[in-house]
Protein backbone atom coordinates (compact mmCIF):
# COMPACT_ATOMS: atom_id res chain seq x y z
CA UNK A 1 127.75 91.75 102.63
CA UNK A 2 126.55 93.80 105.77
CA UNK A 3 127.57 92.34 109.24
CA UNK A 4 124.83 92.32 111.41
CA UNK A 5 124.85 93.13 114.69
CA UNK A 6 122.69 91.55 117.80
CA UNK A 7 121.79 93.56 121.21
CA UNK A 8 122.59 91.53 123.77
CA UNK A 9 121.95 91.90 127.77
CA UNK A 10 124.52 89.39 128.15
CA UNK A 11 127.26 90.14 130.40
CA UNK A 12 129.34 87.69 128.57
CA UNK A 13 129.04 91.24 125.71
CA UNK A 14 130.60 93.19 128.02
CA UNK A 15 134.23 92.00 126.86
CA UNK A 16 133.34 92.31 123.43
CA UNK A 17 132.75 96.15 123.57
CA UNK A 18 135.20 98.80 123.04
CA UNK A 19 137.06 100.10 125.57
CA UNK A 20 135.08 103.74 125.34
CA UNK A 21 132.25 101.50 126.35
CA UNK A 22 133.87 100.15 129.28
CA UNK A 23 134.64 103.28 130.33
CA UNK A 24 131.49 105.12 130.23
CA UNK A 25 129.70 101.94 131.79
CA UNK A 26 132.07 102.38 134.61
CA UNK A 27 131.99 105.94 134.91
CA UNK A 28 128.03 105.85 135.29
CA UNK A 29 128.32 103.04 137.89
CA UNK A 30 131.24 105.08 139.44
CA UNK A 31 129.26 107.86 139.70
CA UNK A 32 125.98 105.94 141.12
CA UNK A 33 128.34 104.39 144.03
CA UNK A 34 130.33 107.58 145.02
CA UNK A 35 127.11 109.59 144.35
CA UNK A 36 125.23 107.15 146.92
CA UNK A 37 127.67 107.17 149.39
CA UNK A 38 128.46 110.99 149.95
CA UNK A 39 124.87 111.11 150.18
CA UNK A 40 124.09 108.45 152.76
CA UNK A 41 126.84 109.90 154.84
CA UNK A 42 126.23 113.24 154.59
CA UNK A 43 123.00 114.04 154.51
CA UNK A 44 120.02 113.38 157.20
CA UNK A 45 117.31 110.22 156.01
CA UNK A 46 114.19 110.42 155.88
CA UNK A 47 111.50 107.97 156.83
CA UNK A 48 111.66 104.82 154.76
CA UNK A 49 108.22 103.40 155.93
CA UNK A 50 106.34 106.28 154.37
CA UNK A 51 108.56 106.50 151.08
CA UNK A 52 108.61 102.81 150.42
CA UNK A 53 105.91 103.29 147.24
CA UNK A 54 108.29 106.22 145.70
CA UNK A 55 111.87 104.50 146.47
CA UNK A 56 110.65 101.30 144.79
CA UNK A 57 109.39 102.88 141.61
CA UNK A 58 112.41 105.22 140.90
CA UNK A 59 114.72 102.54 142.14
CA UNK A 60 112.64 100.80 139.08
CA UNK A 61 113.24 103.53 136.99
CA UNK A 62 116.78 104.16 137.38
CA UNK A 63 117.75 100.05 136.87
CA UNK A 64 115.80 100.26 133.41
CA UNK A 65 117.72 103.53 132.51
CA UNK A 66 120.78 101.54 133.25
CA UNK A 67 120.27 98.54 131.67
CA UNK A 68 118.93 100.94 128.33
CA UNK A 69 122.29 102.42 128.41
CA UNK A 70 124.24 99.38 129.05
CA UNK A 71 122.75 97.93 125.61
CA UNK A 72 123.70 101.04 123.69
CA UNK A 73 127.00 100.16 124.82
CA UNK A 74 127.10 96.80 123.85
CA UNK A 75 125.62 98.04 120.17
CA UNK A 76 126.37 99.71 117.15
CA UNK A 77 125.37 102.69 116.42
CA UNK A 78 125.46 105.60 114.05
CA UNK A 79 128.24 107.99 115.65
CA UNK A 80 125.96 111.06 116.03
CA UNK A 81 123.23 108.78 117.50
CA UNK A 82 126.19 106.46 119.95
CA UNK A 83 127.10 109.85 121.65
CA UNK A 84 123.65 111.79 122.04
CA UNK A 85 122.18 108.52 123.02
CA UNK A 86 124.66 107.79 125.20
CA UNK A 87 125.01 111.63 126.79
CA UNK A 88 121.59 111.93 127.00
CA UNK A 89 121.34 108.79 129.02
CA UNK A 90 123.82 109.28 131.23
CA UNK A 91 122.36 112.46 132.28
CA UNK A 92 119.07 111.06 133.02
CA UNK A 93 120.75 108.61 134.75
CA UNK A 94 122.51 111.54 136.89
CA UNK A 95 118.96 112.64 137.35
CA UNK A 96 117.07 109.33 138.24
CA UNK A 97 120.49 108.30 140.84
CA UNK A 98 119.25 111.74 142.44
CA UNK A 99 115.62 111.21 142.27
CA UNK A 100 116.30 107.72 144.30
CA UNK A 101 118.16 109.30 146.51
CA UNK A 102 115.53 111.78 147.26
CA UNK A 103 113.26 109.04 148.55
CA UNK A 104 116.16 107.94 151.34
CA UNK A 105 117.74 111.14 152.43
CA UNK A 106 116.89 115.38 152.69
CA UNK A 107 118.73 116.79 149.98
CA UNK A 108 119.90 120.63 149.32
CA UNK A 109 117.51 122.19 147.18
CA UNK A 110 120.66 122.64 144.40
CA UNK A 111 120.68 118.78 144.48
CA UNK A 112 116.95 118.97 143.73
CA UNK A 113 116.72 121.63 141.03
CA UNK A 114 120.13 121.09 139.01
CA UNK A 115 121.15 117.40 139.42
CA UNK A 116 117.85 115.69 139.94
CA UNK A 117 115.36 117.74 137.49
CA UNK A 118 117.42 119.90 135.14
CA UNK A 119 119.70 116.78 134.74
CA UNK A 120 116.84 114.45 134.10
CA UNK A 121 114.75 116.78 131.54
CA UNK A 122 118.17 117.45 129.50
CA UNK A 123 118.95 113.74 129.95
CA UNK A 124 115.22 112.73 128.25
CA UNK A 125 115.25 115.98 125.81
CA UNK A 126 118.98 114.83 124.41
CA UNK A 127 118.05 110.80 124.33
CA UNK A 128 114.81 111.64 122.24
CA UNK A 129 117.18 113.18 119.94
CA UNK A 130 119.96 110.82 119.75
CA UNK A 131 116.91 108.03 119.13
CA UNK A 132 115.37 110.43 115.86
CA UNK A 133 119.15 110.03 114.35
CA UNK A 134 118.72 106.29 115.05
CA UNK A 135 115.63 105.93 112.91
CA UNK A 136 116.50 108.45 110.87
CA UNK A 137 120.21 106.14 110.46
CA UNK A 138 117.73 103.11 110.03
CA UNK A 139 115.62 104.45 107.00
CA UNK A 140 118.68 105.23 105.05
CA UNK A 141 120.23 101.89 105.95
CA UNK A 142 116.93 100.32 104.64
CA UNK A 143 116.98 102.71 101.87
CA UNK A 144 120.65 101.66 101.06
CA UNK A 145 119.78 97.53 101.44
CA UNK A 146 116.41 98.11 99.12
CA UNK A 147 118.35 99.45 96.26
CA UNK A 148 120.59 97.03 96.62
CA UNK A 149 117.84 94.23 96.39
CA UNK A 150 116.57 95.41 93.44
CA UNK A 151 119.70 97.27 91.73
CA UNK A 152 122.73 95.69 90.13
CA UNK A 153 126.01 96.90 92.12
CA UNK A 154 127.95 97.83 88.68
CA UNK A 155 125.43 99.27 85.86
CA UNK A 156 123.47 100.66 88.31
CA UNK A 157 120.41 99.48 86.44
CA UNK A 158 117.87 96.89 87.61
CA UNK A 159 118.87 93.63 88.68
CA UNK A 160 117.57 90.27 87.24
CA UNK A 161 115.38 89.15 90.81
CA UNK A 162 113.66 92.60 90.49
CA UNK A 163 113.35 92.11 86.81
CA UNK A 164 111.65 88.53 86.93
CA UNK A 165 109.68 89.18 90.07
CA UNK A 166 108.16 92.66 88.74
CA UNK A 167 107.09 90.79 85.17
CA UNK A 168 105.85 87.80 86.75
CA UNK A 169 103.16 90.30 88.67
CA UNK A 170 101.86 90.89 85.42
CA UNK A 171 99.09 88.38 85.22
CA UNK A 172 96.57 90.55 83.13
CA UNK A 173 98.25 92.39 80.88
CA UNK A 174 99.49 92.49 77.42
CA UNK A 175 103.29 93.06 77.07
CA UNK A 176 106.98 92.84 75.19
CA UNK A 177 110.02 91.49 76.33
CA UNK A 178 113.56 91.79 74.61
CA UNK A 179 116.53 90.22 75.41
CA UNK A 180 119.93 92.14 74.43
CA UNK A 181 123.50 90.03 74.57
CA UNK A 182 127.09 92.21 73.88
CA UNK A 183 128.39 90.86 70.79
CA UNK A 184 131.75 89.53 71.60
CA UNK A 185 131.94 90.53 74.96
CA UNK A 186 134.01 87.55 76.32
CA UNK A 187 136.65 89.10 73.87
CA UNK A 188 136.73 92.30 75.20
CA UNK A 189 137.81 90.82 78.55
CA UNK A 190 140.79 88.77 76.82
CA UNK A 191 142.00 91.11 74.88
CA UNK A 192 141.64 94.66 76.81
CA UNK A 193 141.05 93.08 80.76
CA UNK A 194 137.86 92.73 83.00
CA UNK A 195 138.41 96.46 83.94
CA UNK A 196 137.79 97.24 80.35
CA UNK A 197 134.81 95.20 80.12
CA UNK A 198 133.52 96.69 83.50
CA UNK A 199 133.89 100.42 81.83
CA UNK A 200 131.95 99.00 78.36
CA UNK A 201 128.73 97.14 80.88
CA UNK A 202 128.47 100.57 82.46
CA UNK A 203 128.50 102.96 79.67
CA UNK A 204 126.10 100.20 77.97
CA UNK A 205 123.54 99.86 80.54
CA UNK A 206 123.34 104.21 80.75
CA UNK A 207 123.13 104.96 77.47
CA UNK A 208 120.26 101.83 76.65
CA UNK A 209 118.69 102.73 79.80
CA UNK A 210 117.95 105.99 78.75
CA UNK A 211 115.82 104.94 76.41
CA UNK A 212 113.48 103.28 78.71
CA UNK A 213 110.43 106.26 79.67
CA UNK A 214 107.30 105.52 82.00
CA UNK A 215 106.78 102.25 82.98
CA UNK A 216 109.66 100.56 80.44
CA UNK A 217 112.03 98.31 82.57
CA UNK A 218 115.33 97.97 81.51
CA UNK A 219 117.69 95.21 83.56
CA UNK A 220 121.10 93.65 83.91
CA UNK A 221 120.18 89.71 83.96
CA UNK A 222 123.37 87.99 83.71
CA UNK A 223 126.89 88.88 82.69
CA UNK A 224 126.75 90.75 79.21
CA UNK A 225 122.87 89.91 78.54
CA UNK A 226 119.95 92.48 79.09
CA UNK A 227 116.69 92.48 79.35
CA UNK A 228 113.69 94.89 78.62
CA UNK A 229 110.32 95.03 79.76
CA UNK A 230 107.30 97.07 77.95
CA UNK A 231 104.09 96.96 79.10
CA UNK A 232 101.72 97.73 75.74
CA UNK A 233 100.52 95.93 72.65
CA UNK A 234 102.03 98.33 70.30
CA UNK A 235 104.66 96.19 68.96
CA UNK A 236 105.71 98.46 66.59
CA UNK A 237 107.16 101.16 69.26
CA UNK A 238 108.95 98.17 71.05
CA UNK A 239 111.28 97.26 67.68
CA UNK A 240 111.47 101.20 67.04
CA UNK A 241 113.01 101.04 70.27
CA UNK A 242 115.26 98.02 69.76
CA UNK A 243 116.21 99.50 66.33
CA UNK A 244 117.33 102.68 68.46
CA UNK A 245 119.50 100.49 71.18
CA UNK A 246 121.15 98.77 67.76
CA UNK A 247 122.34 102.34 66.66
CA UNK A 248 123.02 104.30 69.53
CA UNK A 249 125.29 101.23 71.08
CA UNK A 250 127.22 101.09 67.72
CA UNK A 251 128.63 104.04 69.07
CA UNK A 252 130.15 103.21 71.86
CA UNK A 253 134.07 102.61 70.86
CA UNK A 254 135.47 99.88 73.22
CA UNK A 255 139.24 100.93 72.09
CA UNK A 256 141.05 101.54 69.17
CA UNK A 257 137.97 102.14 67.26
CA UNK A 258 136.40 98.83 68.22
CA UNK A 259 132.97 100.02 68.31
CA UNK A 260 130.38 97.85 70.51
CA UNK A 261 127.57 96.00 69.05
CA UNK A 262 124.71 93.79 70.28
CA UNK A 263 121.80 91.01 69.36
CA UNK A 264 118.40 91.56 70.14
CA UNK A 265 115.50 89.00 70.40
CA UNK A 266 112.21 90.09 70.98
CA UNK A 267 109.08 88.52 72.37
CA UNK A 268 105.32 89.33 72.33
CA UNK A 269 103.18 87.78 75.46
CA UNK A 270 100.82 86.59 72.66
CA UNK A 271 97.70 85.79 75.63
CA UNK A 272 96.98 86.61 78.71
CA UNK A 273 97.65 83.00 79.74
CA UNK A 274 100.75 82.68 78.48
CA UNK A 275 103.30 82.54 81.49
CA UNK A 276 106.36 85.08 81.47
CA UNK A 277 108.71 82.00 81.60
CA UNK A 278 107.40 80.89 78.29
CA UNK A 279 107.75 84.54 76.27
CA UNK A 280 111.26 84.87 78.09
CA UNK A 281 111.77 81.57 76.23
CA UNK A 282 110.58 82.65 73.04
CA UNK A 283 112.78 86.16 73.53
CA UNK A 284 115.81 83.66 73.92
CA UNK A 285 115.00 81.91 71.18
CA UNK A 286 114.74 84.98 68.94
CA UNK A 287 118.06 86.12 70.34
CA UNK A 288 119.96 82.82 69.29
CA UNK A 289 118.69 83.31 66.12
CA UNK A 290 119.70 86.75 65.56
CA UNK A 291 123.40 85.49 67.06
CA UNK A 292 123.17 82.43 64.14
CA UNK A 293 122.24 85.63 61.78
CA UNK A 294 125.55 87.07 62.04
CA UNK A 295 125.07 89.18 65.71
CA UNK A 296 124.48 93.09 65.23
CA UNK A 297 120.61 92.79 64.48
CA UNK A 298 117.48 92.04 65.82
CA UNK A 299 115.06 89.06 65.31
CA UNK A 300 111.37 88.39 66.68
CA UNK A 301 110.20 85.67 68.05
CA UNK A 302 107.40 83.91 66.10
C-alpha cells in the first residue's frame, strides 16, 4: 500500500522535514536577510513615495515564491524533480530578493543584469523544468496505481474487480463465460510449499492467457480459480478454446512429473436480459459438476 503524502503550509511541517530541507529553507532566508542588509547599508535609497506600486507587487511576488518553495520542502518529490524544483526556485528567489530591492535602493548595474534578471529567467527556465518531471513522475505513478487496480500483483493477468466490472458493462451483447479451478491445488501447497504453488499460478495464468486474442478476457478471480470472458455467440470456438487450456495446462509438470490439471465450466448468456451474476452462476454450476465428474474436463452449463 502507497503512503500518501499531504502539502502542508503548516509550520507545525517544518519539524517533520529532513534536515536538507531545513537547510535550504534557511539558506534562502539567510540569504534574503544578509542580502537585505548589505544592501540597505550600502547602497543609496531611492524614493519610496514614487515606488510604493512596484515595491508592493514584487514584495508580493517574492513572499509567494517563498512560500512555493517552502511547500516543496515540506513534500515529496521525485529526486530529479526535488532538486530542479528546488534550484530553480531558489534562484528566482535570488532574482525576485533583488528585484525588491531595486524598488528601495540604486543598485550597480551587475546587481541588475546578473543577480536580479539572469538569476530570475534561469530561476523560472529551471522550475518549469523541474515541474515537467513532476507530471511527467505523476503519469507514471498513475500509470503504476491503474495497473494495479485492474491487474493481479502475482499472475500478472487481470484481476477479479476489473473482470466483474468490465462484464457487467455488457448490457447488450451476446457472450461466454468459463470458469477454470487448479485441480488439487491446495495439495500442491502441502506437499511442495506456497512458493511452489506461487511458481505453478504464474506459469498457469501465462500460458492460458495466451490463448486469449482480441477482445477475450482472461482473469485471476480468487485463489486457484479463473475466469474467461468471450464476447460472441459462437459457442463452438469458446469450448475449442477450453479444450485447448485442458491440453496445453496438462503440460505443465508441478514436480516430479506431477503434471497440472484443471476443471472447466462454461456458461452461455442465453438473453440479453439475463444478468452476468446469473451466467457466472450457471458457469459455477457447470464447474462443480465437472469437479463431481472426476476434475480434468470440461462441462457446460445447461
Amino acid at each position: 500500500m502507497i503512503k500518501s503524502e499531504s502539502v502542508s503550509l503548516k509550520l507545525s511541517r517544518f519539524m517533520h522535514i529532513t534536515k536538507l530541507n531545513k537547510f535550504l529553507i534557511a539558506a534562502t532566508l539567510s540569504y534574503i536577510t544578509i542580502f537585505s542588509i548589505i544592501s540597505l547599508n550600502s547602497l543609496a535609497f531611492l524614493n519610496l513615495g514614487a515606488n510604493l506600486y512596484g515595491l508592493a507587487t514584487d514584495l508580493i511576488s517574492l513572499v509567494v515564491i517563498m512560500s512555493i518553495f517552502f511547500v516543496v520542502q515540506c513534500s515529496l518529490l521525485a529526486r530529479k524533480a526535488f532538486v530542479y524544483v528546488s534550484i530553480g526556485l531558489m534562484l528566482w528567489i535570488v532574482g525576485a530578493t533583488a528585484d525588491v530591492l531595486d524598488e528601495v535602493v540604486i543598485q550597480p548595474l551587475w546587481v541588475s543584469m546578473y543577480i536580479e534578471d539572469l538569476c530570475r529567467s534561469s530561476g523560472m527556465v529551471i522550475t518549469a523544468y523541474g515541474l515537467f518531471k513532476t507530471m511527467t513522475f505523476m503519469q507514471k505513478m498513475h500509470k503504476r496505481l491503474a495497473q494495479e487496480f485492474i491487474i493481479d500483483d502475482l499472475t500478472k493477468v487481470y484481476n477479479r474487480r476489473c473482470f466483474y466490472e468490465y462484464v457487467d458493462r455488457s448490457h447488450d451483447k451476446q457472450y461466454t463465460l468459463i470458469v477454470i479451478d487448479i485441480d488439487h491445488f491446495k495439495s500442491i501447497n502441502d506437499e511442495f510449499g506456497h512458493d511452489m504453488g506461487d511458481r505453478v499460478l504464474k506459469v498457469f495464468a501465462k500460458k492460458v492467457n495466451a490463448l486469449f486474442e482480441n477482445e477475450n478476457m482472461f482473469a485471476r478471480i480468487g485463489g486457484e480459480e479463473f475466469a474467461g470472458y468471450f464476447p460472441s455467440s459462437q459457442f463452438e470456438n469458446v469450448v475449442d478454446v477450453s479444450e485447448q487450456i485442458l491440453e496445453k495446462v496438462r503440460t505443465i509438470n508441478v514436480k516430479d512429473d506431477r503434471f497440472l490439471t484443471v476443471s472447466i465450466g462454461i456458461a452461455k448468456r442465453l438473453n440479453k436480459h439475463e444478468h452476468f451474476d446469473t451466467v457466472m452462476k450457471r458457469a459455477d454450476q457447470a464447474l462443480y459438476l465437472a469437479k463431481d465428474s472426476g476434475r480434468n474436463q470440461l462441462r457446460l452449463a445447461p
